[in-house]
N, C-alpha and C. Protein backbone atom coordinates (compact mmCIF):
# COMPACT_ATOMS: atom_id res chain seq x y z
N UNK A 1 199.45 20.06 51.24
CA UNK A 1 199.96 18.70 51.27
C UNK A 1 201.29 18.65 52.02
N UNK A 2 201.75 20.03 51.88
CA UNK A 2 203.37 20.05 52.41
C UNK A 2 202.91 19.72 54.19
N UNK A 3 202.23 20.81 54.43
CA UNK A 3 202.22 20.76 55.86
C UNK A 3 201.90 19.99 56.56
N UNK A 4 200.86 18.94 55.71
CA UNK A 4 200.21 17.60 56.69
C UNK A 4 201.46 16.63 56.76
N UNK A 5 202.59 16.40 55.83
CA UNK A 5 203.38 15.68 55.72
C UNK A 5 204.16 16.06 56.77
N UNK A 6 204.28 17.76 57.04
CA UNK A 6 205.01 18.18 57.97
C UNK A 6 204.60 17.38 59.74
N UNK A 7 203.54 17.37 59.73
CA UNK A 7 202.28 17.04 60.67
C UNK A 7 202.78 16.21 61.09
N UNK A 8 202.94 14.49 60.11
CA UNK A 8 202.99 13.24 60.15
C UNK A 8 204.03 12.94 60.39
N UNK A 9 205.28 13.44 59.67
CA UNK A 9 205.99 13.57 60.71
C UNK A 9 206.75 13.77 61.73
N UNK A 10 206.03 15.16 62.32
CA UNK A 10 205.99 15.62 63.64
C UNK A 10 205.75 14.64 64.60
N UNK A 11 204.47 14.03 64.31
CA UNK A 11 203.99 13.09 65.32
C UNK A 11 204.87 12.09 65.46
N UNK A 12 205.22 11.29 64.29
CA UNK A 12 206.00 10.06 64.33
C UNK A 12 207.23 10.38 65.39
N UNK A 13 208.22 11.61 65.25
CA UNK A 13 208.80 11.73 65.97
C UNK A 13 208.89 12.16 67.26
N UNK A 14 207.74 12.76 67.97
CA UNK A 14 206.92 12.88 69.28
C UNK A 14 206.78 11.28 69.72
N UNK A 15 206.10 10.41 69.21
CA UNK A 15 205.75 9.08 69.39
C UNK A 15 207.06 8.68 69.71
N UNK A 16 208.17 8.61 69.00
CA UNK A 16 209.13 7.58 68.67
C UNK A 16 209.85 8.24 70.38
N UNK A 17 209.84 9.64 70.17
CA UNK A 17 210.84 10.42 71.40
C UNK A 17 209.86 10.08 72.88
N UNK A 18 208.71 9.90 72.72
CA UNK A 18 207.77 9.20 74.17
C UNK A 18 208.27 7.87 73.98
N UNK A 19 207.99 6.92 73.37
CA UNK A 19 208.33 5.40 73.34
C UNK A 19 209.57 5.23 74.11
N UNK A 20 210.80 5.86 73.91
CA UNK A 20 212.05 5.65 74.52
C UNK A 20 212.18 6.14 75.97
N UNK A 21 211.21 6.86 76.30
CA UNK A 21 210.80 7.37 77.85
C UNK A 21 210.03 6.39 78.94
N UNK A 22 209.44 5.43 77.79
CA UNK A 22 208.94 5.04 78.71
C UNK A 22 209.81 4.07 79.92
N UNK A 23 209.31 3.91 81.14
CA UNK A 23 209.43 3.00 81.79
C UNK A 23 209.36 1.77 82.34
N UNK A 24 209.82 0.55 82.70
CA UNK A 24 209.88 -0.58 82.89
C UNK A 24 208.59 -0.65 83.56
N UNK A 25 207.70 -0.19 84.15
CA UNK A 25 207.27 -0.79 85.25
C UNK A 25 205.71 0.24 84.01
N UNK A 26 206.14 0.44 83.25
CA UNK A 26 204.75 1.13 81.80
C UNK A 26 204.47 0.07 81.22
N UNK A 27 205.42 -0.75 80.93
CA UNK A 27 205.62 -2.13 79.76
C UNK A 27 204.10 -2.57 80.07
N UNK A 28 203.73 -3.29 79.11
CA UNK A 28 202.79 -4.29 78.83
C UNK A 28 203.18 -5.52 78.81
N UNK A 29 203.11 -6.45 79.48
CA UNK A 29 203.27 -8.28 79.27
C UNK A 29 202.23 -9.09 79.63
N UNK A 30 202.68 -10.29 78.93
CA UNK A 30 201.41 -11.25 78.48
C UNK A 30 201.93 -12.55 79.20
N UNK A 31 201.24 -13.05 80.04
CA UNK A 31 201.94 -14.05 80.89
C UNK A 31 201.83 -15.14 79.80
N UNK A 32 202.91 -16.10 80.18
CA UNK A 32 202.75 -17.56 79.00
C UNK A 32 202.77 -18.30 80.53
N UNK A 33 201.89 -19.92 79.60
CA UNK A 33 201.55 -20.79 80.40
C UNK A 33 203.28 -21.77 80.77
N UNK A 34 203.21 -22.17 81.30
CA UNK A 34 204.32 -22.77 81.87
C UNK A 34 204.33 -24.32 81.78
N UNK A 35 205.20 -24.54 80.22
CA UNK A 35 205.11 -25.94 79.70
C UNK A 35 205.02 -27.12 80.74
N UNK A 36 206.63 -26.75 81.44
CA UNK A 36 206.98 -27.74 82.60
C UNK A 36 206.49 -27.74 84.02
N UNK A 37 205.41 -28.48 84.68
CA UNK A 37 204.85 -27.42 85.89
C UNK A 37 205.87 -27.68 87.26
N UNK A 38 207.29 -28.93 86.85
CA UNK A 38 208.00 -28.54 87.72
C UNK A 38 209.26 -27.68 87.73
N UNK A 39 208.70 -26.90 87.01
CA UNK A 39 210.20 -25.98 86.87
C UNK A 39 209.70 -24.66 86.88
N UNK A 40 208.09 -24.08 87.95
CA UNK A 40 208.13 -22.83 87.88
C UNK A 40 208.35 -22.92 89.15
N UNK A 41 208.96 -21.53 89.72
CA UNK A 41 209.26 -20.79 90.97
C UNK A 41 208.54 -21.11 92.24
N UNK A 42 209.37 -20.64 93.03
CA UNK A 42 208.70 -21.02 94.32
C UNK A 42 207.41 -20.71 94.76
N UNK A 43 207.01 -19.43 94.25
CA UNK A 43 206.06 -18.76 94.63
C UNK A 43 204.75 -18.47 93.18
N UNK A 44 205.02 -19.63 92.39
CA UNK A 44 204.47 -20.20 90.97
C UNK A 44 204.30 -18.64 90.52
N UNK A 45 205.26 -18.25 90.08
CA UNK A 45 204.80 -17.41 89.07
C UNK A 45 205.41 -17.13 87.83
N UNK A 46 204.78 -17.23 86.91
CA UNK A 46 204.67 -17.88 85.48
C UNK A 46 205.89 -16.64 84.48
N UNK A 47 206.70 -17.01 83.70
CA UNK A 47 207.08 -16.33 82.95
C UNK A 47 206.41 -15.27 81.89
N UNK A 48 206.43 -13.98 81.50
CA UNK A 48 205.67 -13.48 81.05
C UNK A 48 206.69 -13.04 79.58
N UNK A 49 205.88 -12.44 78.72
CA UNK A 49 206.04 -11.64 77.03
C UNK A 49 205.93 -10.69 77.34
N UNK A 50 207.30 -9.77 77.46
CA UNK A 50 207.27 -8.23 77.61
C UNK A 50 207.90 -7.41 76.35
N UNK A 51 207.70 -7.13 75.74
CA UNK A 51 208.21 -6.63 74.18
C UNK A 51 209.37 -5.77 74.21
N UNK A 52 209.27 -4.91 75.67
CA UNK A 52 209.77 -3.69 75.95
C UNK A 52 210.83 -4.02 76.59
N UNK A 53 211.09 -5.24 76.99
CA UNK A 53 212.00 -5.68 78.14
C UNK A 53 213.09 -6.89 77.38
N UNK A 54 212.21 -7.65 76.64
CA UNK A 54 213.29 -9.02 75.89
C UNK A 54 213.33 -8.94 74.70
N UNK A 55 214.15 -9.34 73.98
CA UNK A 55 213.69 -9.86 72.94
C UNK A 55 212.95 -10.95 72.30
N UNK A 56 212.31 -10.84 71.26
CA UNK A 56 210.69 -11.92 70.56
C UNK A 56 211.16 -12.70 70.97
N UNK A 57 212.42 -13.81 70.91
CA UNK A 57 212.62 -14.86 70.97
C UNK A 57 212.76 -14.86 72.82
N UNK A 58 212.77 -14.00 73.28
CA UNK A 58 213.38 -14.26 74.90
C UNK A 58 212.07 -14.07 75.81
N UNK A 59 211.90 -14.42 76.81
CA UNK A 59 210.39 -14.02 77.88
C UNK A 59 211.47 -13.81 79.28
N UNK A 60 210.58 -13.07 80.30
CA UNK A 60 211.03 -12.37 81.36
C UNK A 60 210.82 -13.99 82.37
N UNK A 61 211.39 -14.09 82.78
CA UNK A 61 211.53 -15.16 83.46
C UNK A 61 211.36 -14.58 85.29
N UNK A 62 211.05 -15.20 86.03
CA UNK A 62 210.87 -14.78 87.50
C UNK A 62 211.81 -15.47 87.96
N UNK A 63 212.83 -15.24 88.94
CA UNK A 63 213.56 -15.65 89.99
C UNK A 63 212.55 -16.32 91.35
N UNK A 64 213.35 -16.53 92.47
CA UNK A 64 212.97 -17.09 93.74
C UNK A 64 212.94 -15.27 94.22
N UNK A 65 213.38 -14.51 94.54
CA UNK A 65 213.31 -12.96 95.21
C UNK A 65 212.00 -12.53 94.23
N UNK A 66 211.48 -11.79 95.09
CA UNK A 66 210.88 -10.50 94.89
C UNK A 66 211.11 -9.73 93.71
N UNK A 67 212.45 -9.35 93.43
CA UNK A 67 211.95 -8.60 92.32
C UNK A 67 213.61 -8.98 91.50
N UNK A 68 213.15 -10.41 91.19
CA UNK A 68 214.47 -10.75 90.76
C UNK A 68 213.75 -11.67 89.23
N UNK A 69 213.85 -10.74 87.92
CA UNK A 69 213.54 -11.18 87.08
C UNK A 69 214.96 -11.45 85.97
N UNK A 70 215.00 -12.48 84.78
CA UNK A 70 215.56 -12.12 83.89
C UNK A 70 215.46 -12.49 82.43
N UNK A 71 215.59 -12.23 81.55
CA UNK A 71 215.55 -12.41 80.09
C UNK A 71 215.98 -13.72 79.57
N UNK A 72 215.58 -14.63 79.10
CA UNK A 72 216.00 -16.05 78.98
C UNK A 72 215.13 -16.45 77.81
N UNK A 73 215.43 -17.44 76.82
CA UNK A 73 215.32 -18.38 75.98
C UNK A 73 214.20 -18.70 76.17
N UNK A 74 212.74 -18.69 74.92
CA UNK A 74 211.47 -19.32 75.34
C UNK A 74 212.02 -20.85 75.05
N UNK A 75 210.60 -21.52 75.86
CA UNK A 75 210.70 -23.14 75.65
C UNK A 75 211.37 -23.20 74.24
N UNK A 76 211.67 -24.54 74.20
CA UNK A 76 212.40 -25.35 72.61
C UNK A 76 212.66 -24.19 71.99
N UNK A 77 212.98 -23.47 72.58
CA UNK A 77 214.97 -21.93 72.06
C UNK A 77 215.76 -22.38 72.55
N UNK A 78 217.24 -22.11 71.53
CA UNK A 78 218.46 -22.26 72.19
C UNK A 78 219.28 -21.20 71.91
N UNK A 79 220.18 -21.02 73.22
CA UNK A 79 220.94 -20.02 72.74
C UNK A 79 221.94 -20.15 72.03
N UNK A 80 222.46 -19.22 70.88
CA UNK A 80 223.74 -20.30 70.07
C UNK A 80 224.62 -18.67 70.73
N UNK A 81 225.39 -18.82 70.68
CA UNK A 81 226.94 -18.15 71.66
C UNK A 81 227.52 -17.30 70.06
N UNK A 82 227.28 -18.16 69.59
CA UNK A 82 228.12 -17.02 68.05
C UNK A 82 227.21 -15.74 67.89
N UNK A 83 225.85 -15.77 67.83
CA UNK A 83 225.25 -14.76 67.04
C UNK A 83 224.51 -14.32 68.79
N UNK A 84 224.66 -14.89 69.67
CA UNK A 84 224.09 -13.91 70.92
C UNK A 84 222.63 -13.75 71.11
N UNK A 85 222.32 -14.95 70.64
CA UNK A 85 220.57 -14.63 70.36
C UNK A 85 219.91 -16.25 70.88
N UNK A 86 218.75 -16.19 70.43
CA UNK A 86 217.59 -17.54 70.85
C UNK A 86 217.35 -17.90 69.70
N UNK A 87 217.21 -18.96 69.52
CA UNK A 87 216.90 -19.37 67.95
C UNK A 87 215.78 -20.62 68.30
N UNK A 88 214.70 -20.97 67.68
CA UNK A 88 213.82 -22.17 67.83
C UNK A 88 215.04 -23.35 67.21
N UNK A 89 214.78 -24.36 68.29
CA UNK A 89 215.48 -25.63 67.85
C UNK A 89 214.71 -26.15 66.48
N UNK A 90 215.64 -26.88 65.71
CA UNK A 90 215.12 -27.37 64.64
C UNK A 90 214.63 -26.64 63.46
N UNK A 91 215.17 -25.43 63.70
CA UNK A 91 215.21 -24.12 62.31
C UNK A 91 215.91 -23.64 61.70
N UNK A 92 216.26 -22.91 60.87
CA UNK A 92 217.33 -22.59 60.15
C UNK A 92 218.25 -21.74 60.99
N UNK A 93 217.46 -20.87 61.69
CA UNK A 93 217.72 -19.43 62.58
C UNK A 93 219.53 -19.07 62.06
N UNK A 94 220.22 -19.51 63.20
CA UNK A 94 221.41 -18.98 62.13
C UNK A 94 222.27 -19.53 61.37
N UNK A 95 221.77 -20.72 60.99
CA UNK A 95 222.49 -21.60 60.18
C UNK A 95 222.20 -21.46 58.64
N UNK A 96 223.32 -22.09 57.81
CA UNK A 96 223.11 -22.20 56.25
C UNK A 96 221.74 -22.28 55.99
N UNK A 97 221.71 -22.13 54.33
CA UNK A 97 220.52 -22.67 54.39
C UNK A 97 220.23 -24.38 53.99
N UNK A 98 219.69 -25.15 54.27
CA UNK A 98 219.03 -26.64 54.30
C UNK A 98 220.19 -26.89 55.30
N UNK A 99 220.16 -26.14 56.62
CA UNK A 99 220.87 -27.02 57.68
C UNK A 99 219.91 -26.41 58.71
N UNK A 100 219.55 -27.39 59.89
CA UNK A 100 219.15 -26.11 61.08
C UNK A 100 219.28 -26.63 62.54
N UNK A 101 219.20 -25.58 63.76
CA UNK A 101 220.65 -25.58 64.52
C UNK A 101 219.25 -26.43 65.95
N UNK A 102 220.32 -27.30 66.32
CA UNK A 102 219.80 -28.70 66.95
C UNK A 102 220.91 -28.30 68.33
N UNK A 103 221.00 -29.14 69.50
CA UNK A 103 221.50 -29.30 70.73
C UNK A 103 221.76 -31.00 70.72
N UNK A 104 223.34 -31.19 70.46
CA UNK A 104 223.51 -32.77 70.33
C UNK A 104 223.50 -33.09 72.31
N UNK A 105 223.12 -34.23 72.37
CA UNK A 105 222.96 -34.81 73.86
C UNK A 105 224.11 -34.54 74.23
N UNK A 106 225.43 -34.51 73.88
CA UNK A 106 226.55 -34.84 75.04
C UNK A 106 227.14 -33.10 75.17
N UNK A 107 226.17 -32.14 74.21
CA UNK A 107 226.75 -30.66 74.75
C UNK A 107 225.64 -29.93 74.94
N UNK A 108 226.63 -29.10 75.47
CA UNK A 108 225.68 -27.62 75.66
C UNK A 108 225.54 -26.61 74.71
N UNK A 109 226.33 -26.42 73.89
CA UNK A 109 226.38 -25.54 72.67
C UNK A 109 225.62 -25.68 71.41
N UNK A 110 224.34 -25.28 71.05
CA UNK A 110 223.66 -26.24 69.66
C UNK A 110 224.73 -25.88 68.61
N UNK A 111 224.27 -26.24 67.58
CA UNK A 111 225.32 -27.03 66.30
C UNK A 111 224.47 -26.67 65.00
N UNK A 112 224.65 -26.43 64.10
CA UNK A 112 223.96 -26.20 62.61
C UNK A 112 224.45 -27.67 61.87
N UNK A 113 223.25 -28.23 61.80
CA UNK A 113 223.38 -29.57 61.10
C UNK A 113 222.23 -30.07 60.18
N UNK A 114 222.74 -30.36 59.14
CA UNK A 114 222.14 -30.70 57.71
C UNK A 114 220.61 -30.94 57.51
N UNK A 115 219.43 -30.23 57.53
CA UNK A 115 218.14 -30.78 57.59
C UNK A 115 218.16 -32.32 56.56
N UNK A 116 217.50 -33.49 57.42
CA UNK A 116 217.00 -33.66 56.03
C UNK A 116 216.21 -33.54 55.27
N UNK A 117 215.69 -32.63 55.65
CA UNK A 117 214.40 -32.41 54.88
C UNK A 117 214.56 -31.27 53.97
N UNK A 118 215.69 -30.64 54.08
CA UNK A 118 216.73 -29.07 53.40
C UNK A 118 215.46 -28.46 53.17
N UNK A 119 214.43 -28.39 54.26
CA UNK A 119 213.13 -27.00 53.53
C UNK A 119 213.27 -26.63 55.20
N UNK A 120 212.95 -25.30 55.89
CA UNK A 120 213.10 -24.69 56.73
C UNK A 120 211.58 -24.83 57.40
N UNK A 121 211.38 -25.20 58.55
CA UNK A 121 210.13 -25.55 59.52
C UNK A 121 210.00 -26.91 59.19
N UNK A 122 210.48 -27.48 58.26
CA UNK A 122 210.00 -29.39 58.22
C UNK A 122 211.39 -30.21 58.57
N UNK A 123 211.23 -31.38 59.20
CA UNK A 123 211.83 -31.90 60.16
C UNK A 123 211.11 -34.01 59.62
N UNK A 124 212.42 -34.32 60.39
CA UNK A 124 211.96 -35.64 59.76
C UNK A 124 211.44 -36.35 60.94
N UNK A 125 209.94 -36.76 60.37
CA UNK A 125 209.60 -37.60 61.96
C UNK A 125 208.72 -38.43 61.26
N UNK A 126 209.46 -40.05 62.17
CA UNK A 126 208.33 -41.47 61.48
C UNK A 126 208.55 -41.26 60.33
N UNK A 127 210.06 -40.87 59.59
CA UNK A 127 210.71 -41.46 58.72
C UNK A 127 210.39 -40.42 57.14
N UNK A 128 209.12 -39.58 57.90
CA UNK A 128 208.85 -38.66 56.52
C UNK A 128 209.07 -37.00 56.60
N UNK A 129 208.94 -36.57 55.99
CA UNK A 129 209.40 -34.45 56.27
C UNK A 129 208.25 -34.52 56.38
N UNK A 130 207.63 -33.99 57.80
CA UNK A 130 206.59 -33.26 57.78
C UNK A 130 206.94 -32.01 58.72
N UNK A 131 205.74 -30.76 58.38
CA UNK A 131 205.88 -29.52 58.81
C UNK A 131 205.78 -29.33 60.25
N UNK A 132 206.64 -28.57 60.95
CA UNK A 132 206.42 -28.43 62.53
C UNK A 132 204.73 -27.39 62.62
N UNK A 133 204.75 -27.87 63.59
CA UNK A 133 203.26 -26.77 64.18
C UNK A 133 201.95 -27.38 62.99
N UNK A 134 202.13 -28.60 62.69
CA UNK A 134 201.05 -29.11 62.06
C UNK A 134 199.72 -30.03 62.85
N UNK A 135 199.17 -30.05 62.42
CA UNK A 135 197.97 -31.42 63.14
C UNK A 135 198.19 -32.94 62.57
N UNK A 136 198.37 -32.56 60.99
CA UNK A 136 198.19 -33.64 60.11
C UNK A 136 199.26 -35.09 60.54
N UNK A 137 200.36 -34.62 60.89
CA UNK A 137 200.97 -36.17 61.76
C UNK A 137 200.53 -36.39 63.02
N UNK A 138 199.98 -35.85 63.87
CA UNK A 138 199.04 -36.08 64.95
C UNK A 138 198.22 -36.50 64.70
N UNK A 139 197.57 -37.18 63.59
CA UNK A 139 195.96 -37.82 63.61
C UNK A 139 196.06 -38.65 64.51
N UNK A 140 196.88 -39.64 64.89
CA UNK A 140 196.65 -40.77 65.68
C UNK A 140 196.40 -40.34 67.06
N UNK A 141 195.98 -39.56 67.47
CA UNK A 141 195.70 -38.90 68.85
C UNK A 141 195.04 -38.44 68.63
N UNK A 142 194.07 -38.08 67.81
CA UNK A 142 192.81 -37.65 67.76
C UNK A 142 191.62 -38.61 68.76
N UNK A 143 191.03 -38.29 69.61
CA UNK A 143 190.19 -36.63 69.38
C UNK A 143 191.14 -35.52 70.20
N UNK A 144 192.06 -36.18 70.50
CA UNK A 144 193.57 -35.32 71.52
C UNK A 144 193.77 -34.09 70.58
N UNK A 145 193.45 -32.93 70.84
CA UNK A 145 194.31 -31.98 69.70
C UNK A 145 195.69 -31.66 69.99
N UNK A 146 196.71 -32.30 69.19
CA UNK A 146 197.85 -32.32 69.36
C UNK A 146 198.39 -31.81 67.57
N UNK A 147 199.88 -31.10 67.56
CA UNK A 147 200.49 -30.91 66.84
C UNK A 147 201.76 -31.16 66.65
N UNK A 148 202.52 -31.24 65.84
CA UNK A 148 203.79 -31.96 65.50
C UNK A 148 204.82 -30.51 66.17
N UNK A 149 205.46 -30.40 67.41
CA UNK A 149 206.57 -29.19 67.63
C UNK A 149 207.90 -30.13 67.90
N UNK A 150 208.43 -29.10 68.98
CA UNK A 150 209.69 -29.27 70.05
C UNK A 150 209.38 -29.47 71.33
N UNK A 151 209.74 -30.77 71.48
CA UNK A 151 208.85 -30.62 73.35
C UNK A 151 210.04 -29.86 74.12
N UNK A 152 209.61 -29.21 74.67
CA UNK A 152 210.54 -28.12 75.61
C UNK A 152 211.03 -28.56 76.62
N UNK A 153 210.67 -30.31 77.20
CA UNK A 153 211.77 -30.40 78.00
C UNK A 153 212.97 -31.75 77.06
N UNK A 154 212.76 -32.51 76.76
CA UNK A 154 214.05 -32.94 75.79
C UNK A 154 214.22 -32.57 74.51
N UNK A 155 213.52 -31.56 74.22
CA UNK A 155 213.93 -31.16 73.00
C UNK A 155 214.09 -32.11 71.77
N UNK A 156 212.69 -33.37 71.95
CA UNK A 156 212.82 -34.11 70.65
C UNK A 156 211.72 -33.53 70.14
N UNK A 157 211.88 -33.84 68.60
CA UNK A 157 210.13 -33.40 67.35
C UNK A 157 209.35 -34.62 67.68
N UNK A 158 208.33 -34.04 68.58
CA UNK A 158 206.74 -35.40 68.82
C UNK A 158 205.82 -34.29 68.70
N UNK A 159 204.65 -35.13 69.04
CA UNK A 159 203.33 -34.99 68.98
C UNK A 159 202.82 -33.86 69.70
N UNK A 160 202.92 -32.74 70.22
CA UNK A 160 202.78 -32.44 71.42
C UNK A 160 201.14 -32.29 71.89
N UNK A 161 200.65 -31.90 72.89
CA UNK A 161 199.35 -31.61 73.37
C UNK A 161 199.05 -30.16 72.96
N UNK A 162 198.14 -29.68 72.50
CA UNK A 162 197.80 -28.20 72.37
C UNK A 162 196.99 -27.94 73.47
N UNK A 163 198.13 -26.68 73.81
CA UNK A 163 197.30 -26.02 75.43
C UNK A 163 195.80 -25.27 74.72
N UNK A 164 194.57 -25.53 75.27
CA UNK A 164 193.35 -24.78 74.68
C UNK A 164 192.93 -23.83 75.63
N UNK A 165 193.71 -23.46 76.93
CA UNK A 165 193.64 -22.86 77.61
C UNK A 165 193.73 -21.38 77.74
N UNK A 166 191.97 -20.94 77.95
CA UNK A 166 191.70 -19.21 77.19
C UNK A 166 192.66 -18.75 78.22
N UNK A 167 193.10 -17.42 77.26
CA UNK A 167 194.07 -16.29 78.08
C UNK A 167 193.01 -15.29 79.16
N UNK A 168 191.59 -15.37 79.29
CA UNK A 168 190.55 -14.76 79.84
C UNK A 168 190.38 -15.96 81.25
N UNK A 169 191.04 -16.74 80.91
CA UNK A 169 190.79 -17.63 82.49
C UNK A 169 189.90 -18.41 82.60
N UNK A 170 188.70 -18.46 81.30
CA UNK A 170 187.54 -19.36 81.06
C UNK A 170 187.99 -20.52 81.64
N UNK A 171 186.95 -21.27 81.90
CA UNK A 171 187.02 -22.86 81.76
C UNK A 171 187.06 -23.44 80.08
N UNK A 172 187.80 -24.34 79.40
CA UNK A 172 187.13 -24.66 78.51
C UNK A 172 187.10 -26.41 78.78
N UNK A 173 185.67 -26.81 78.22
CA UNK A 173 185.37 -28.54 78.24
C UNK A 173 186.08 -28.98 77.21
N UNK A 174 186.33 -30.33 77.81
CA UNK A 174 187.33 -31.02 76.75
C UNK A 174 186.16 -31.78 76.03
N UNK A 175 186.18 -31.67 74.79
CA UNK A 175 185.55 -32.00 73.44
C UNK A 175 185.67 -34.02 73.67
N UNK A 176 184.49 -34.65 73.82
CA UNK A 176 184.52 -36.45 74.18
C UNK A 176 183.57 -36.34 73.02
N UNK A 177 184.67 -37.22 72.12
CA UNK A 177 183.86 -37.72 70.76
C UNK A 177 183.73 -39.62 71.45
N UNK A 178 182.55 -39.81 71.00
CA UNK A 178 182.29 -41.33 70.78
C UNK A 178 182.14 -41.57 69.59
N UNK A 179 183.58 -42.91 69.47
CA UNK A 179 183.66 -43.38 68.13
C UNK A 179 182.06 -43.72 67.55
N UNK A 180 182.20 -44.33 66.18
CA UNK A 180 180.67 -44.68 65.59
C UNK A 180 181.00 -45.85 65.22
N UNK A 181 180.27 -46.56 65.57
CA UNK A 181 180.08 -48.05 65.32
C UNK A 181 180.35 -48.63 64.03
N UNK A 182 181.16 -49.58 63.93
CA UNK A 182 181.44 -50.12 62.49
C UNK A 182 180.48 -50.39 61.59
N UNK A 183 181.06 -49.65 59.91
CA UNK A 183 179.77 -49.91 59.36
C UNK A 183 179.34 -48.53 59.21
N UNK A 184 180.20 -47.43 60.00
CA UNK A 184 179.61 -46.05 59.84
C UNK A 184 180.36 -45.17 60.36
N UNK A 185 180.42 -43.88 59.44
CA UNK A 185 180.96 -42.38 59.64
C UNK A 185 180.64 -41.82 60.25
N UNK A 186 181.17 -40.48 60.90
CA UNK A 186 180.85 -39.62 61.64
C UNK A 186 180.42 -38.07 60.16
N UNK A 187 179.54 -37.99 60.10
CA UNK A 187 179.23 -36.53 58.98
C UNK A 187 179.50 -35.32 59.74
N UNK A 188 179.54 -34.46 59.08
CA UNK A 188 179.67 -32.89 58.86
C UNK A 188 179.24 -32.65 60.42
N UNK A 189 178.08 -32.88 60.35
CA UNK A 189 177.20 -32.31 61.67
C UNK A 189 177.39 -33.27 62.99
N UNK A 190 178.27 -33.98 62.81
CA UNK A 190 178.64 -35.28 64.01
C UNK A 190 177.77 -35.70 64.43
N UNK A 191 176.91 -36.49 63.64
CA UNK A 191 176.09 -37.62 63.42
C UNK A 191 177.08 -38.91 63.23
N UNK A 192 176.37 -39.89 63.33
CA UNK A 192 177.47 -41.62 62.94
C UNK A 192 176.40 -41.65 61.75
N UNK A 193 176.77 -41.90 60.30
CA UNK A 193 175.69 -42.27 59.49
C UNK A 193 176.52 -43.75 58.91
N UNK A 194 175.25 -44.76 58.50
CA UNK A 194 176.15 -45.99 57.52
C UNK A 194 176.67 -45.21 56.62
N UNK A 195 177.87 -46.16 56.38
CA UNK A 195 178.40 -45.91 54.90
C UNK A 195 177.99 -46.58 53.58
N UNK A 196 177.29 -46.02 52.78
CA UNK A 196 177.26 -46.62 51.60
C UNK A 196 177.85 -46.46 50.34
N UNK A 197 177.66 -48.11 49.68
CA UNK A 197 178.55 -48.56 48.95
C UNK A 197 179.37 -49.25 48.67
C-alpha cells in the first residue's frame, strides 16, 4: 500500500513538473463567438478560451498584427483596479456581501453598490428580483430563446438572444412554432388541441 502511494505520488509530481513546461503555442483554446460583430478585428478573428494563457474570467483577444494577442475582460466583465481581476457585472465578485459591482455611466471604474435584491446572481428587472441566466423572464419572446443576462455592449440586465450556434460548425434550423388558434393549446407532442372546460 506504501509503495502505490509512493507511485501516485510520483506521478502527480512528474505531471505537475511537465504541466509547467509546457509551451504557449501546446495550449489548447476554444474560440468564443463574438457578441459584437462590429468590434472584431480586421482580419475577423474571433477571441479565443485559453486556460493556459488567461485567466477564467479573461479570453485571449487578437490584435490588428499577426501575432499580436492579449488577455482582456470577457463580454459583461469589468475590470475593478483594487483587486486586479475581471469580475461579471452585476455580481458580488469583489464586493460585500448583498452589494454587487456595476459600471455607473459617467465612469470608468465599476463601483460595489447595494443589490436590491441582496441575493448574489439576481438583479432587479421590470421591477421584480429575478435570476440572471434564466428563461423564465424571457417568456415574452418566446418562441425567441432568450435569457435574462448582461448585454455586453451597454451593459444593461435585458432579455438577451441565446446563441444556439454548434461549436462543430453545424447548421442549426431555427425552431417556427405556429401559434394555435383560439380556443386551443399547444400539448406535450405540439399538437394545437381545444381546451376543455
Amino acid at each position: 500500500m506504501c509503495s502505490l502511494n509512493s507511485v501516485i505520488v510520483a506521478i502527480i509530481l512528474i505531471s505537475v513538473a511537465m504541466a509547467k513546461q509546457l509551451q504557449t503555442q501546446d495550449a489548447i483554446g476554444f474560440p468564443e463567438v463574438e457578441e459584437d460583430q462590429n468590434s472584431v478585428n480586421k482580419d475577423h478573428r474571433q477571441p479565443v478560451y485559453i486556460p493556459s494563457m488567461c485567466p477564467d474570467s479573461e479570453l485571449y483577444y487578437p490584435g490588428d498584427q499577426k501575432d499580436d494577442w492579449i488577455c482582456d475582460c470577457r463580454p459583461a466583465f469589468l475590470y475593478h483596479p483594487k483587486s486586479d481581476a475581471c469580475w461579471p457585472a452585476y455580481r458580488k465578485g469583489p464586493c460585500q456581501d448583498g452589494e454587487y459591482l456595476v459600471l455607473k455611466p459617467e465612469s470608468a471604474i465599476p463601483v460595489c453598490e447595494k443589490n436590491p435584491c441582496s441575493v448574489d446572481t439576481y438583479v432587479l428587472y421590470n421591477g421584480r428580483c429575478e435570476q440572471l441566466a434564466t428563461i423564465a423572464p424571457c417568456r415574452h419572446m418566446w418562441p425567441i430563446p432568450a435569457a435574462l443576462a448582461v448585454n455586453a455592449t451597454n451593459l444593461a440586465v435585458a432579455c438577451e438572444r441565446l446563441n444556439l450556434e454548434s461549436r462543430f460548425g453545424e447548421e442549426t434550423s431555427a425552431i417556427v412554432v405556429i401559434p394555435c388558434p383560439p380556443g386551443c393549446k399547444r400539448s406535450i407532442n405540439g399538437k394545437c388541441t381545444p381546451v376543455v372546460g
